[in-house]
C-alpha atoms as a PDB file:
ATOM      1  CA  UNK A   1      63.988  -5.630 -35.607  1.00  0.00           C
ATOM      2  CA  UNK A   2      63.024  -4.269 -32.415  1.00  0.00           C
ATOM      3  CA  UNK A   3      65.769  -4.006 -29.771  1.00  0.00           C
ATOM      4  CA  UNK A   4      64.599  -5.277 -26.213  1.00  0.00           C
ATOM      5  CA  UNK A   5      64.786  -1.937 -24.444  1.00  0.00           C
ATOM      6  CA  UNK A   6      62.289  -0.589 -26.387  1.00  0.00           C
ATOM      7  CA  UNK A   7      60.132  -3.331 -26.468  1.00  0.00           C
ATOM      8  CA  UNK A   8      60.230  -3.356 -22.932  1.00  0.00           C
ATOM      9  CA  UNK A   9      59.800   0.319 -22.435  1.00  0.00           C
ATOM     10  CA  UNK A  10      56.811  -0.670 -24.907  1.00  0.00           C
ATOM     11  CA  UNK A  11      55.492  -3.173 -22.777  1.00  0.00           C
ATOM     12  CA  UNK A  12      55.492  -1.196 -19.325  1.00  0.00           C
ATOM     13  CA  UNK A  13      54.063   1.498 -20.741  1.00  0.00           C
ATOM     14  CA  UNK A  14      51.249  -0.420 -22.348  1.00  0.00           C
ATOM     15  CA  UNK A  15      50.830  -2.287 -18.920  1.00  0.00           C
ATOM     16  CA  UNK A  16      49.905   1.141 -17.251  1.00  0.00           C
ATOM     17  CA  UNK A  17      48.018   2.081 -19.107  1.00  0.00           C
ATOM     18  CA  UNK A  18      46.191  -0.896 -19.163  1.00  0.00           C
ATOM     19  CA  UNK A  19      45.969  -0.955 -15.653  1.00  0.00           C
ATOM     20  CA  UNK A  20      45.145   2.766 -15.031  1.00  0.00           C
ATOM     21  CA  UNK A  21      42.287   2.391 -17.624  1.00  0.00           C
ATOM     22  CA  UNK A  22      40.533  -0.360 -15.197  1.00  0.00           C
ATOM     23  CA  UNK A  23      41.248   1.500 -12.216  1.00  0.00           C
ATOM     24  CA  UNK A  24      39.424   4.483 -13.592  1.00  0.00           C
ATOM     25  CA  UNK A  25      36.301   2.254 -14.971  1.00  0.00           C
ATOM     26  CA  UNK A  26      36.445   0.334 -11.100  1.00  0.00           C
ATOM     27  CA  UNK A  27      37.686   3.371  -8.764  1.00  0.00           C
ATOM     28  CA  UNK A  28      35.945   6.288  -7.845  1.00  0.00           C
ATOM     29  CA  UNK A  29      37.321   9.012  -9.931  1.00  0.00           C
ATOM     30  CA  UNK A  30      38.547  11.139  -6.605  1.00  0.00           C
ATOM     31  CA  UNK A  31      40.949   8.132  -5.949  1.00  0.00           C
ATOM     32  CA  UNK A  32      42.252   7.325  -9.313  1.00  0.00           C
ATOM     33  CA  UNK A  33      42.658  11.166 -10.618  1.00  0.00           C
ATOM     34  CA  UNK A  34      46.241  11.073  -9.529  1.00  0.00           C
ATOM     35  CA  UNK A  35      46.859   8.810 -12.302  1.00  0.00           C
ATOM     36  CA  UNK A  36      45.041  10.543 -15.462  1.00  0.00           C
ATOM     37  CA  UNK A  37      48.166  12.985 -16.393  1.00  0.00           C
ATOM     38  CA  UNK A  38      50.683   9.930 -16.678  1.00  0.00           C
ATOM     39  CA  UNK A  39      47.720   8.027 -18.788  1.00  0.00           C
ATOM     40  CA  UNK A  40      47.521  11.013 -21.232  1.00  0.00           C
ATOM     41  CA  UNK A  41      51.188  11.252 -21.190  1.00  0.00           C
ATOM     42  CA  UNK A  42      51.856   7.441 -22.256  1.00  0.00           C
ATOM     43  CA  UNK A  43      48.919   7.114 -23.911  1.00  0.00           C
ATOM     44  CA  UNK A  44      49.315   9.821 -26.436  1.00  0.00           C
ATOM     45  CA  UNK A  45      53.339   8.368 -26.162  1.00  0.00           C
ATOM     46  CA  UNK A  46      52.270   5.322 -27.330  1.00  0.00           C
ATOM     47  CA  UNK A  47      50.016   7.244 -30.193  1.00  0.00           C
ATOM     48  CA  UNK A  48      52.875   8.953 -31.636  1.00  0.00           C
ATOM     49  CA  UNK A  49      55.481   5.107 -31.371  1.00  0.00           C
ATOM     50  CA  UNK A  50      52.662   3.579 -33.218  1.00  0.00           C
ATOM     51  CA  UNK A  51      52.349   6.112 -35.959  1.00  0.00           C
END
């Protein structure tokens, strides 16, 4: 069983990049570009936790 630390590491994580993904489909890409190297980052995180 999961303990709930990581499932709530697992759930913040998957909230931003949730969030960031509308932000870049919504936001001009000038504003939101500050944000792209922690989506990568979790993103590919959350790759490698799945698999």
């Amino acid at each position: 069983m999961v303990e709930s630390g990581e499932a709530l590491s697992v759930l913040i994580a998957v909230q931003f990049v949730v969030l960031t993904a509308v932000i870049l489909l919504v936001a001009p890409f000038e504003a939101a570009a500050p944000l792209v190297p922690l989506f990568l980052i979790f993103l590919f995180l959350l790759y490698k936790y799945r698999y």
